[in-house]
C-alpha atoms as a PDB file:
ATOM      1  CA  UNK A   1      66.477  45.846 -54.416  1.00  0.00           C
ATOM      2  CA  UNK A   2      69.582  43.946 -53.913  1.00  0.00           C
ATOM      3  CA  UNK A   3      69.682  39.874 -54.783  1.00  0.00           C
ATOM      4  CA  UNK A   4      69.240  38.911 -50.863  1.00  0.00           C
ATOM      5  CA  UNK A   5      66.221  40.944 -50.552  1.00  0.00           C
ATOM      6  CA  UNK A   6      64.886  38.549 -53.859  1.00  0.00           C
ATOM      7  CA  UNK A   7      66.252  35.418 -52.591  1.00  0.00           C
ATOM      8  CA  UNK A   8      64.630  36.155 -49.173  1.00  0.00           C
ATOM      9  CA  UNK A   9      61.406  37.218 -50.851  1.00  0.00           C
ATOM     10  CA  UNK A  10      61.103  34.452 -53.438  1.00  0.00           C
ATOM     11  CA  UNK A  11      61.659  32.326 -50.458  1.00  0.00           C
ATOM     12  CA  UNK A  12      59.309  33.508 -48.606  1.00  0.00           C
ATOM     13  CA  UNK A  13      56.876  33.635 -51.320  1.00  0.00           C
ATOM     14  CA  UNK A  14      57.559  29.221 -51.714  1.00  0.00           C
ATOM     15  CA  UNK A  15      57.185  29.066 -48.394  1.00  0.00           C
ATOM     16  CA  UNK A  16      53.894  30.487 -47.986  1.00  0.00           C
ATOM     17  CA  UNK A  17      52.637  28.337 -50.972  1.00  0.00           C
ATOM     18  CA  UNK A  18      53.722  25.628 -49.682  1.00  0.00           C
ATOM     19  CA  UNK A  19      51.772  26.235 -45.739  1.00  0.00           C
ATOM     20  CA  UNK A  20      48.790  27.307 -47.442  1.00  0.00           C
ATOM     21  CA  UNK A  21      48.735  24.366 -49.730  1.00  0.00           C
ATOM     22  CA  UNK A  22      49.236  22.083 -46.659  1.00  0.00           C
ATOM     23  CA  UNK A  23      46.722  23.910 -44.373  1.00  0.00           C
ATOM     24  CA  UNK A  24      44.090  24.546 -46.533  1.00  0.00           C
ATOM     25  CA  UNK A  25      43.745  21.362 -49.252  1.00  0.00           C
ATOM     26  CA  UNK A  26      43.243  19.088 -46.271  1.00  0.00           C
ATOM     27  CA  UNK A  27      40.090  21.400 -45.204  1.00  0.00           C
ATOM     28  CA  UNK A  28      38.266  21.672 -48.379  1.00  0.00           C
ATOM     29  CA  UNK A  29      37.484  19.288 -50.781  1.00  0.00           C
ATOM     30  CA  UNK A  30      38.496  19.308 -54.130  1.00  0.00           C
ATOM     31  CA  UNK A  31      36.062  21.822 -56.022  1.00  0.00           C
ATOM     32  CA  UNK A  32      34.664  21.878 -59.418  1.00  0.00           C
ATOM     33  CA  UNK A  33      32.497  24.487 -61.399  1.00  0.00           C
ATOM     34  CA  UNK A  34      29.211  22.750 -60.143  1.00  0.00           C
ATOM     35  CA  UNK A  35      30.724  22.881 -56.263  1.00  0.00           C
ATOM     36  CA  UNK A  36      30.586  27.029 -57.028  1.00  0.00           C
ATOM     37  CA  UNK A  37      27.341  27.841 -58.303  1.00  0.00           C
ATOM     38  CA  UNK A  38      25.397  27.781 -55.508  1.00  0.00           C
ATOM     39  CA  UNK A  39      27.961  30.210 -53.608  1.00  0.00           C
ATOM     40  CA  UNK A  40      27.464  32.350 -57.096  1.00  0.00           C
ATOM     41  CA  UNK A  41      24.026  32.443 -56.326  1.00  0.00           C
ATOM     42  CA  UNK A  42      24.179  33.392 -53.108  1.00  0.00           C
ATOM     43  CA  UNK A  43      26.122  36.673 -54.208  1.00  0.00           C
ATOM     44  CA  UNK A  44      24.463  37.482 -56.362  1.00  0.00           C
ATOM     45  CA  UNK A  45      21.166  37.117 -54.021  1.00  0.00           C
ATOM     46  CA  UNK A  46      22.924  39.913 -51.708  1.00  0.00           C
ATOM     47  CA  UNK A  47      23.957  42.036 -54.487  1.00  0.00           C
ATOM     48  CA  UNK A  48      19.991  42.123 -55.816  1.00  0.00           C
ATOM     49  CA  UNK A  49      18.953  42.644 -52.073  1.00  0.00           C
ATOM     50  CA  UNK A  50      21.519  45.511 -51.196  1.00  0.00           C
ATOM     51  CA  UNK A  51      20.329  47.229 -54.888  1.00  0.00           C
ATOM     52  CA  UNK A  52      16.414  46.672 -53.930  1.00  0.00           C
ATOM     53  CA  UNK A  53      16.978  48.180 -50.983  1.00  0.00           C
ATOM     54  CA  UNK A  54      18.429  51.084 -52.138  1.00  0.00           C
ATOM     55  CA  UNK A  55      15.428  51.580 -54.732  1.00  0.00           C
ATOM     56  CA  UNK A  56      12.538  50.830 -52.217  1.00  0.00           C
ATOM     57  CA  UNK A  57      14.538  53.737 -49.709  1.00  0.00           C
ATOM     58  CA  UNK A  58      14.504  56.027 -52.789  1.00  0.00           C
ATOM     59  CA  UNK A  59      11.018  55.477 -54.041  1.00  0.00           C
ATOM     60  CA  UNK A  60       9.775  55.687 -50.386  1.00  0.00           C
ATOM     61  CA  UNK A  61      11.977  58.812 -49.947  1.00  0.00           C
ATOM     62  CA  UNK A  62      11.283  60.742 -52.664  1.00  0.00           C
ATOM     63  CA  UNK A  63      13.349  63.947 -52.101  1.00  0.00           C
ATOM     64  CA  UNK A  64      13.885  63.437 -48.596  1.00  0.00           C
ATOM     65  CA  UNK A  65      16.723  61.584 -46.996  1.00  0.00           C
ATOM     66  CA  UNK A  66      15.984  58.212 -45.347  1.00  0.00           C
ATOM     67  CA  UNK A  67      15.430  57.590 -41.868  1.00  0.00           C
ATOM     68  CA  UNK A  68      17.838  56.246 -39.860  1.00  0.00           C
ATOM     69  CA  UNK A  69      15.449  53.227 -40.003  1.00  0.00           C
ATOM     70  CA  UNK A  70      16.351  52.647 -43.642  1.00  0.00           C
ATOM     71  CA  UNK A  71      20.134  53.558 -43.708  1.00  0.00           C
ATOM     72  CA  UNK A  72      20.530  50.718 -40.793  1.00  0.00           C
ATOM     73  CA  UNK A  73      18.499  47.614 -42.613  1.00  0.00           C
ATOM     74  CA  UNK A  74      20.716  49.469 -46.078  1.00  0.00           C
ATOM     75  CA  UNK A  75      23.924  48.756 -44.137  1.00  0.00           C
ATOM     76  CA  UNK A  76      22.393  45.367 -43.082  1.00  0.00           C
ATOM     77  CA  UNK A  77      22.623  43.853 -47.070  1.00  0.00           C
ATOM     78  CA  UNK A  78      25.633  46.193 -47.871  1.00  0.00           C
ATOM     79  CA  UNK A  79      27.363  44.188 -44.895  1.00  0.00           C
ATOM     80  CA  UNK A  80      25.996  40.780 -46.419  1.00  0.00           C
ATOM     81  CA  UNK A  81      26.941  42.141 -49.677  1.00  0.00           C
ATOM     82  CA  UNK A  82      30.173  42.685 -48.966  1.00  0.00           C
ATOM     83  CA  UNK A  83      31.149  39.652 -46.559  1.00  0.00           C
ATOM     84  CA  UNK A  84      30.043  37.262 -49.455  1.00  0.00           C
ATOM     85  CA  UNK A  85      31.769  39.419 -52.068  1.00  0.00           C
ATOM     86  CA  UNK A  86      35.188  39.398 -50.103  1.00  0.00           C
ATOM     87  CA  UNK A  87      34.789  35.305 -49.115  1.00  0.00           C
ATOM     88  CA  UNK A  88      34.378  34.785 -52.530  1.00  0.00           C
ATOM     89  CA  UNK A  89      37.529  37.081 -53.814  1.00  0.00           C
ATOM     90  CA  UNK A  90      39.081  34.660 -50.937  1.00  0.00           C
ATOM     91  CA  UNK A  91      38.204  31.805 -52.311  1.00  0.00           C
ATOM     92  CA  UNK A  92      38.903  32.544 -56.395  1.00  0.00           C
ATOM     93  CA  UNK A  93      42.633  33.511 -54.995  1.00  0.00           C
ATOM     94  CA  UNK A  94      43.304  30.674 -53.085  1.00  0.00           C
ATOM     95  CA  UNK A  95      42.326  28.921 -56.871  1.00  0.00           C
ATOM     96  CA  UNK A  96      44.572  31.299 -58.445  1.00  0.00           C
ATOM     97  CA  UNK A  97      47.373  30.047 -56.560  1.00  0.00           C
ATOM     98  CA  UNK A  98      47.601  26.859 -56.278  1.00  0.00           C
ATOM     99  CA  UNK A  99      46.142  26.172 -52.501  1.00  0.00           C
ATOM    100  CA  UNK A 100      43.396  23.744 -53.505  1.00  0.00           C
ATOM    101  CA  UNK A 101      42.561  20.874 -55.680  1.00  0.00           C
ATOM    102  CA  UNK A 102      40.444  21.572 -58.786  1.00  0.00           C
ATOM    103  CA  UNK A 103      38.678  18.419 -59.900  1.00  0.00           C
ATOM    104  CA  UNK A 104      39.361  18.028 -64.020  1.00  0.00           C
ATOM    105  CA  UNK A 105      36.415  18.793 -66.022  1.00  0.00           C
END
């Protein structure tokens, strides 16, 4: 890569600091540890759910595959599951980089 490709995408990089700082640490207040347990707990709520699921289907099961009954409310928690899991990824990298206010412990 030549040195106006890096300018341009070290640029570009500032730049989007910069709007996402401005957009989003307006929005949201500034968090602490305490602010994210609750959202912690939440995850891992949906994570217990999806896997207790997936046990009750098998023990109900036995040998046999589900019922389309089953795979749908086993889709229903993997969905949750995974929502909460990727809003949460969302908000540890918007942490990560600077976008939001941390209050000092």
């Amino acid at each position: 890569m030549d040195m106006e490709n890096n300018r341009l995408l070290m640029q570009l990089d500032k730049y989007r600091r910069e709007i996402n700082r401005e957009v989003l640490n307006p929005e949201i207040p500034d968090l602490a540890l305490e602010d994210l347990k609750p959202m912690l707990g939440m995850v891992a709520s949906a994570r217990v759910q999806y896997i207790s699921e997936l046990l009750e289907i098998s023990k109900l099961s036995g040998d046999s595959l589900p019922t389309p009954e089953q795979i749908r409310q086993l889709k229903v928690c993997r969905e949750t599951y995974d929502e909460l899991v990727a809003a949460a990824n969302a908000l540890e990298t918007v942490i990560q980089r600077g976008y939001l206010d941390v209050k000092s412990s």
